[in-house]
C-alpha atoms as a PDB file:
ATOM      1  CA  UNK A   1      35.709 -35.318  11.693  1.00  0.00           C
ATOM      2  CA  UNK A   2      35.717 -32.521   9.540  1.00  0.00           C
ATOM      3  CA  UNK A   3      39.468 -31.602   8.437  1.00  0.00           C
ATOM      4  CA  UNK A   4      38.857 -28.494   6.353  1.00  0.00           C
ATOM      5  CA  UNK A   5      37.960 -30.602   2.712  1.00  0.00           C
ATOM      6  CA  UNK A   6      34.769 -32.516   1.676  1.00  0.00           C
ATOM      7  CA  UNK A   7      34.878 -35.468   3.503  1.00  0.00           C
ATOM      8  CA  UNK A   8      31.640 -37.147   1.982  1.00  0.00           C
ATOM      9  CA  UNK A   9      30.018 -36.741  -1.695  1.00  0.00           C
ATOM     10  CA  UNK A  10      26.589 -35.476   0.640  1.00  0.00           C
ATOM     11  CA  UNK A  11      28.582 -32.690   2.160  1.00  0.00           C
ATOM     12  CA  UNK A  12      30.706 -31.480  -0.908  1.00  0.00           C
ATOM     13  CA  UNK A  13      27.092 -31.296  -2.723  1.00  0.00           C
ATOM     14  CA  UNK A  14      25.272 -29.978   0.742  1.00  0.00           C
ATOM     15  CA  UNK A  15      28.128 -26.765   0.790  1.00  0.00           C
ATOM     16  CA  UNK A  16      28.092 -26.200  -2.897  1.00  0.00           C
ATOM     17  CA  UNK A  17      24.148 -25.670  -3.392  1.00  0.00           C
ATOM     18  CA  UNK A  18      24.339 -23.285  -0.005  1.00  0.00           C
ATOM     19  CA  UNK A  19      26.669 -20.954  -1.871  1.00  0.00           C
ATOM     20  CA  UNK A  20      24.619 -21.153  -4.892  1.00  0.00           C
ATOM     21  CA  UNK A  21      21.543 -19.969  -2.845  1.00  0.00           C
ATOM     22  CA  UNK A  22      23.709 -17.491  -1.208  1.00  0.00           C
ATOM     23  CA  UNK A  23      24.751 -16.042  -4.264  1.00  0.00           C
ATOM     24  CA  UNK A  24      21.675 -16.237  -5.996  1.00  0.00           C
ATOM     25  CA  UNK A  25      20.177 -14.694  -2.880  1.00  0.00           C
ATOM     26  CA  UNK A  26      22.655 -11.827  -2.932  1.00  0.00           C
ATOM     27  CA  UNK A  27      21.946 -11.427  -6.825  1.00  0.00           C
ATOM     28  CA  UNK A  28      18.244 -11.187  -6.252  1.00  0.00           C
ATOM     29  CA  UNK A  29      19.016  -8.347  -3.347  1.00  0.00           C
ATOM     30  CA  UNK A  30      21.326  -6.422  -5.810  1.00  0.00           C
ATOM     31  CA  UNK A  31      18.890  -6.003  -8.576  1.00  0.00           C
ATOM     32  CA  UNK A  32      16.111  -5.277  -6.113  1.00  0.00           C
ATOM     33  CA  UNK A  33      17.929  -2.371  -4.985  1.00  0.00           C
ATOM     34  CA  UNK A  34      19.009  -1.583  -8.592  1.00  0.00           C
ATOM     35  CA  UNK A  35      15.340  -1.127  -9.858  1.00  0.00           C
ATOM     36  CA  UNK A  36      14.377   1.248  -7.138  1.00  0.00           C
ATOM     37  CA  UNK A  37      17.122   3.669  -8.336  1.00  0.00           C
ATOM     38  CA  UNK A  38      15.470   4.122 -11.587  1.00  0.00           C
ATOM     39  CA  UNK A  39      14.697   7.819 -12.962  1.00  0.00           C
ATOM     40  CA  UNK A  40      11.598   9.242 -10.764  1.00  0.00           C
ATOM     41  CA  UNK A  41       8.225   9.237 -12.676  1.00  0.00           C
ATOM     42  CA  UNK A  42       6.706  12.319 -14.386  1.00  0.00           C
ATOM     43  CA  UNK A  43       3.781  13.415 -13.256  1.00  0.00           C
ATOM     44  CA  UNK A  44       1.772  12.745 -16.832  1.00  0.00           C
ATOM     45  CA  UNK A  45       3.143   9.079 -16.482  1.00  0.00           C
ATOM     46  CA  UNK A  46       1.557   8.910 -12.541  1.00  0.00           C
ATOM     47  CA  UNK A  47      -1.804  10.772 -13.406  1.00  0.00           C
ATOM     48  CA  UNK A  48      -2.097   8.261 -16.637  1.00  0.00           C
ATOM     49  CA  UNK A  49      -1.620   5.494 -14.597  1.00  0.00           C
ATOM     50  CA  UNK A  50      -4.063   6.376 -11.273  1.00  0.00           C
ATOM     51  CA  UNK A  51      -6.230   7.696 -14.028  1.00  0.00           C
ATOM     52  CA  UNK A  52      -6.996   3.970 -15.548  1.00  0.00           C
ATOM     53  CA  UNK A  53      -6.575   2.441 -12.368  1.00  0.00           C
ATOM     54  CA  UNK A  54      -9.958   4.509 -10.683  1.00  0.00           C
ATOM     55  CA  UNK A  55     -11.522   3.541 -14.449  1.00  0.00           C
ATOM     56  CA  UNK A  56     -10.901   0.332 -14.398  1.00  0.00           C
ATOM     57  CA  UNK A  57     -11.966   0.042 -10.735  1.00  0.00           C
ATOM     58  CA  UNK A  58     -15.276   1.881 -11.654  1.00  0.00           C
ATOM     59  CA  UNK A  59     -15.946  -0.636 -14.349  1.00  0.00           C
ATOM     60  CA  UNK A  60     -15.366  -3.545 -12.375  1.00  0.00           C
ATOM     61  CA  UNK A  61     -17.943  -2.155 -10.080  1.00  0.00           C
ATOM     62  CA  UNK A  62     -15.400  -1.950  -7.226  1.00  0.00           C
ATOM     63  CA  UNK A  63     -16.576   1.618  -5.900  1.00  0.00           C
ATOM     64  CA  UNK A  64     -14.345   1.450  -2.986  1.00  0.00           C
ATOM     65  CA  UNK A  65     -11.356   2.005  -4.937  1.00  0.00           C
ATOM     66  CA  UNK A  66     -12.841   4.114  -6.882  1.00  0.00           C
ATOM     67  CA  UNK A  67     -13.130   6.251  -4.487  1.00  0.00           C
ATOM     68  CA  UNK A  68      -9.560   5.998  -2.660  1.00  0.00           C
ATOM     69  CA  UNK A  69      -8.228   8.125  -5.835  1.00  0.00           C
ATOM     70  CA  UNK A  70     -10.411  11.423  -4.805  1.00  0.00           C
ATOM     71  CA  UNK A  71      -8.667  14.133  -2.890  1.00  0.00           C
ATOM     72  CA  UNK A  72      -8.609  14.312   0.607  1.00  0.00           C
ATOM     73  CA  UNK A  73     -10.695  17.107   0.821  1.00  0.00           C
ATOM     74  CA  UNK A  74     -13.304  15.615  -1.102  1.00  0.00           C
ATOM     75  CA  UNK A  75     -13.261  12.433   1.133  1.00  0.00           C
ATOM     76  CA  UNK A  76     -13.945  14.740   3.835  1.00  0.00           C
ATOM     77  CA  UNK A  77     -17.171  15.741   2.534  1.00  0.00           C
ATOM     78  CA  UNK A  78     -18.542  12.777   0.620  1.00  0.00           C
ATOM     79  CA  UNK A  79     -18.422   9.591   1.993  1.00  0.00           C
ATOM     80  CA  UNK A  80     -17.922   5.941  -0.218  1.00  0.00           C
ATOM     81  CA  UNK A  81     -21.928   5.922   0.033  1.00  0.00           C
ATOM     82  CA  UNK A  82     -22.338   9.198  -1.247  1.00  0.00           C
ATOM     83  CA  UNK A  83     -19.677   8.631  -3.858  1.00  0.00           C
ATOM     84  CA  UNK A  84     -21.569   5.995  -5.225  1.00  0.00           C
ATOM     85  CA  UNK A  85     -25.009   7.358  -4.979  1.00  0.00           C
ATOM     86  CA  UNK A  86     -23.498  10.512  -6.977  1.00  0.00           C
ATOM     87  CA  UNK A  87     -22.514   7.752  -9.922  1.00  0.00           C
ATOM     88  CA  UNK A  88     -26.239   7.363 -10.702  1.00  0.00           C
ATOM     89  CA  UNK A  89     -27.721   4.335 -12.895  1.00  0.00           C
ATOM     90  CA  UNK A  90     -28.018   6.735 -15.596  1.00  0.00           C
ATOM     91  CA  UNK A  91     -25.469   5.366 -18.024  1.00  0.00           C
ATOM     92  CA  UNK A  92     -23.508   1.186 -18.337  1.00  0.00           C
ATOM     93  CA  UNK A  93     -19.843   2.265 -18.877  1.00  0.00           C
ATOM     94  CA  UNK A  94     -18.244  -0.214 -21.148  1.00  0.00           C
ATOM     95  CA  UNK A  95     -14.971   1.106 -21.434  1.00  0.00           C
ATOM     96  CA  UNK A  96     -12.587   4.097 -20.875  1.00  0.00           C
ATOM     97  CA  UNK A  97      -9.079   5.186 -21.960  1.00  0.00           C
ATOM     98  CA  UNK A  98      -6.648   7.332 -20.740  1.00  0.00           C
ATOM     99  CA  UNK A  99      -5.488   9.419 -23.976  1.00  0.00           C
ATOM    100  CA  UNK A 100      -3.410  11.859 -23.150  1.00  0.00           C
ATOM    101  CA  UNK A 101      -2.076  13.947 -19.746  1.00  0.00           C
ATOM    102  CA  UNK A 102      -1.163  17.401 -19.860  1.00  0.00           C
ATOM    103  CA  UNK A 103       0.287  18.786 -16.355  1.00  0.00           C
ATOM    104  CA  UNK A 104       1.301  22.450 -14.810  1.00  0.00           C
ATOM    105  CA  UNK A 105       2.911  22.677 -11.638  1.00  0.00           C
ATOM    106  CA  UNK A 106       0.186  20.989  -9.281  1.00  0.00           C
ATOM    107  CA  UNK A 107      -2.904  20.294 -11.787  1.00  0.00           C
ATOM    108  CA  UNK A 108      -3.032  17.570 -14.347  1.00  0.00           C
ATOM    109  CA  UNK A 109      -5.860  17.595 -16.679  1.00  0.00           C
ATOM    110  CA  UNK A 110      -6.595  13.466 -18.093  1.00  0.00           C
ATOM    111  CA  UNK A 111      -8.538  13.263 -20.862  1.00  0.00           C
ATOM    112  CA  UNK A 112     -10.299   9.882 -21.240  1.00  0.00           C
ATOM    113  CA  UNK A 113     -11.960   8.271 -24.045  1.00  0.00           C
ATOM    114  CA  UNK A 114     -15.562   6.754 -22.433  1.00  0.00           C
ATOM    115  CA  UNK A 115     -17.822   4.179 -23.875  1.00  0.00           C
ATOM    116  CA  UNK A 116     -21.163   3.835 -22.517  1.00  0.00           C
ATOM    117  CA  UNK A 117     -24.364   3.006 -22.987  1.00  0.00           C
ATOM    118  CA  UNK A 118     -27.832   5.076 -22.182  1.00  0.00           C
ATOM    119  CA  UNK A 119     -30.222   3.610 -19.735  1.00  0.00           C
ATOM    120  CA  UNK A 120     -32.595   6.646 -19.999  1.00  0.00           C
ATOM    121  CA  UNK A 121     -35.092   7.076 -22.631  1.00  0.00           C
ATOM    122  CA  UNK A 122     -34.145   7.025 -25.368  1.00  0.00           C
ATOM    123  CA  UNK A 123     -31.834   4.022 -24.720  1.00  0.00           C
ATOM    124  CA  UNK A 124     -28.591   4.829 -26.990  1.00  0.00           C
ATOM    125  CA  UNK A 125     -25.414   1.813 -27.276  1.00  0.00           C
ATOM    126  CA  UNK A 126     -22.126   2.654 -27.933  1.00  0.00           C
ATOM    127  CA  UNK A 127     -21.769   6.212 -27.381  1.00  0.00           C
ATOM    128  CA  UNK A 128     -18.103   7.711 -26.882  1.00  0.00           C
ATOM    129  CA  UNK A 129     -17.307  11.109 -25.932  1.00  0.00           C
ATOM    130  CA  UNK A 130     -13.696  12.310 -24.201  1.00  0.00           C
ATOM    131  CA  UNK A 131     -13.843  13.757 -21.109  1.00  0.00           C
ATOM    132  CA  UNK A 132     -11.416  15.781 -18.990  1.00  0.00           C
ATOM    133  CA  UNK A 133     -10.388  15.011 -15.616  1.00  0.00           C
ATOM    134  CA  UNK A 134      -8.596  17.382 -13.238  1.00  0.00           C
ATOM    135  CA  UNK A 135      -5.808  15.547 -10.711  1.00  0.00           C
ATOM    136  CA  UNK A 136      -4.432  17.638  -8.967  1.00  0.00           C
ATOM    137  CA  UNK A 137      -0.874  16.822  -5.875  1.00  0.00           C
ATOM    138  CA  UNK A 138      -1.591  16.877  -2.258  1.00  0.00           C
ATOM    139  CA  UNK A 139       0.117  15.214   0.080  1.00  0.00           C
ATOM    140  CA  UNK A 140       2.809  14.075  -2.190  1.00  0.00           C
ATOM    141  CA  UNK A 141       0.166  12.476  -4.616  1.00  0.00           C
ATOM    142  CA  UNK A 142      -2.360  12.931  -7.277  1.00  0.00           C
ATOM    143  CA  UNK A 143      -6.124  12.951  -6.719  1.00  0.00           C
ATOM    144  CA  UNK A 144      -8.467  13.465  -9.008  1.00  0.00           C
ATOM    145  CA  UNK A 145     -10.752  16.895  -8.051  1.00  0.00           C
ATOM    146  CA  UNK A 146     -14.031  16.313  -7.854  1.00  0.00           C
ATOM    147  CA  UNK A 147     -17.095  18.750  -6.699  1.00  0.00           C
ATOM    148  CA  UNK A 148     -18.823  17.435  -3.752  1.00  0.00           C
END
């Protein structure tokens, strides 16, 4: 019968390791709730990061996700097909950078650094050139504008 102390060794060691999980449990809740009270992002820091993500979901060939981060409005018109008919077979991208974000009110303008090869005539490697995206907030979030 249990009389209010640790009656066996298994017990004492049983009720000691639950209140180390509960406390380590209740530790681990704490900080989860901490890190969501962090300082809200800017919007150069969002558009960097969607920015690289649609690059580095267009290199990886994964055209779907490439084409979640285009605007609603674009969606509307093109479909994932015709997104990735519009990509062409006219260059191989081999890499691209996110340099710098400048943002006014609603518009965000990326500029990435690109590196790609030519597959037309006459075949050219390791070309660079930057080129300046436009991301503009709807619905809360950043899309990059594109022209359908």
């Amino acid at each position: 019968m249990f009389t209010g102390r640790c009656s066996t060794v298994f017990f004492c060691q049983w009720r000691v390791s639950c209140d180390i999980l509960f406390r380590a449990g209740l530790l681990i809740l704490f900080v989860s709730a901490l890190s969501g009270c962090g300082e809200p992002k800017a919007p150069e820091q969002i558009v960097a990061e969607r920015a690289q993500a649609r690059w580095d979901a267009l290199l990886a060939g994964d055209f779907e996700t490439a084409y979640s981060f285009a605007s609603p409005a674009y969606r509307s018109i093109v479909d994932a097909i015709g997104f990735q008919r519009r990509l062409g077979g006219q260059v191989s991208w081999q890499g691209a950078t996110v340099r710098e974000v400048t943002c006014r009110e609603e518009v965000c303008e990326a500029m990435v650094r690109l590196k790609f090869s030519s597959l037309l005539p006459p075949r050219m490697t390791d070309l660079e050139t930057d080129d300046i995206e436009r991301w503009i907030l709807e619905d809360d979030d950043w899309w990059i504008f594109l022209k359908p």
